[in-house]
Protein backbone atom coordinates (compact mmCIF):
# COMPACT_ATOMS: atom_id res chain seq x y z
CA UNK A 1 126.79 138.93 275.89
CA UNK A 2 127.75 139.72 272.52
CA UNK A 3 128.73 142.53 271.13
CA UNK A 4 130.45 144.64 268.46
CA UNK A 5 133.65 146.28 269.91
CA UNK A 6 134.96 148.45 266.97
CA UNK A 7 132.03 151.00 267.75
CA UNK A 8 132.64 153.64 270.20
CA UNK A 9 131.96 153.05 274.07
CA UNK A 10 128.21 153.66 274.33
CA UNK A 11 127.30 153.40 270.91
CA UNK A 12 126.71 149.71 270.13
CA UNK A 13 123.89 147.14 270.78
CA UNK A 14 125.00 143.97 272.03
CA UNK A 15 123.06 140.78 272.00
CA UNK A 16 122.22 138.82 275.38
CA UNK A 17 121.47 135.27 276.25
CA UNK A 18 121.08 132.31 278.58
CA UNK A 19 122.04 128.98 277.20
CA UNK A 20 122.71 125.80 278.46
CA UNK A 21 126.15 124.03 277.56
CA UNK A 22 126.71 120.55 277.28
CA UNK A 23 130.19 118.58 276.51
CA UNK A 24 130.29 117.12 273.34
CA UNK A 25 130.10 113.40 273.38
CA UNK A 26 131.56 112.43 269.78
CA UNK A 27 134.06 115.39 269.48
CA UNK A 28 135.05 113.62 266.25
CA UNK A 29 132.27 115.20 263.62
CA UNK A 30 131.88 118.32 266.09
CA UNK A 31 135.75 119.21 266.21
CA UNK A 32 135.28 120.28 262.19
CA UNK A 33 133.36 122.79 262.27
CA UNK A 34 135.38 124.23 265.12
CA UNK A 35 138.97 123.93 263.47
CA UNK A 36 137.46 125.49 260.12
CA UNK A 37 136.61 128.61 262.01
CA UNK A 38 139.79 128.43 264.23
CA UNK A 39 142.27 128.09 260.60
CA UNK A 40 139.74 131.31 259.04
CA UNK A 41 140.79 133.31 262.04
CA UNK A 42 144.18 132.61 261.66
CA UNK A 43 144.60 130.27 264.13
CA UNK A 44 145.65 126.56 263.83
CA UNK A 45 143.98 123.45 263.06
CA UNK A 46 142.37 120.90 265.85
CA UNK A 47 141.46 117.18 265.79
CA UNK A 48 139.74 115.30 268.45
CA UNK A 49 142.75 114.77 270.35
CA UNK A 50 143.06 118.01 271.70
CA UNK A 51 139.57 117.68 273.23
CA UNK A 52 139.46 114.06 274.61
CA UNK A 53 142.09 113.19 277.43
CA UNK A 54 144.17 113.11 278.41
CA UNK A 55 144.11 116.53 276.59
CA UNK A 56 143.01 119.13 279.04
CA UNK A 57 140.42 120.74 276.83
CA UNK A 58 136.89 119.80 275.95
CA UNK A 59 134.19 120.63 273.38
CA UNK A 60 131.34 122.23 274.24
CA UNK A 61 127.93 123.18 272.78
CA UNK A 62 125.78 125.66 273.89
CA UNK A 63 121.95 125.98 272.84
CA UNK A 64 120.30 129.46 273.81
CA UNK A 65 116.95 129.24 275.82
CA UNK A 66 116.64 132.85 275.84
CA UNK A 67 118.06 135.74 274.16
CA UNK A 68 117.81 139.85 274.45
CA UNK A 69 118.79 142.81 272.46
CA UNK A 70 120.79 145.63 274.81
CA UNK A 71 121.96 148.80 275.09
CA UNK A 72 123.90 150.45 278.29
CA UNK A 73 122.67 146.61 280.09
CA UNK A 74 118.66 147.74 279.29
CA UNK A 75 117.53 144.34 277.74
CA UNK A 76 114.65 144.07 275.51
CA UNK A 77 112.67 140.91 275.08
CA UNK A 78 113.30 139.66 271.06
């Protein structure tokens, strides 16, 4: 679920879905796009090293098969 959490309790729609999430292969081109977001944020940079061992994370994609609109965990169909 996603949702907007600087809305009061009750108030907000959040956005639901399954997906199915795979490791990246060649974290090399991937790892980009992740460490560009990361540095915006404020946090630091990453290279494939800290996603291929013997580094204990890993890069993962996830594609969405389905996804819902909610309120209160009602889901409607988009």
């Amino acid at each position: 679920m996603i949702f907007d959490s600087s809305v009061p309790i009750g108030t907000g729609e959040g956005v639901y879905m399954d997906a199915i999430a795979e490791q990246v292969g060649e974290p090399e081109e991937a790892i980009g796009i992740f460490s560009r977001r990361s540095v915006a944020h404020g946090g630091h940079e990453w290279t494939a090293a800290d996603v291929t061992p013997p580094a204990e994370l890993r890069l993962y994609m996830a594609t969405a098969t389905e996804q819902w609109l909610g309120r209160r965990d009602r889901r409607q169909a988009l």
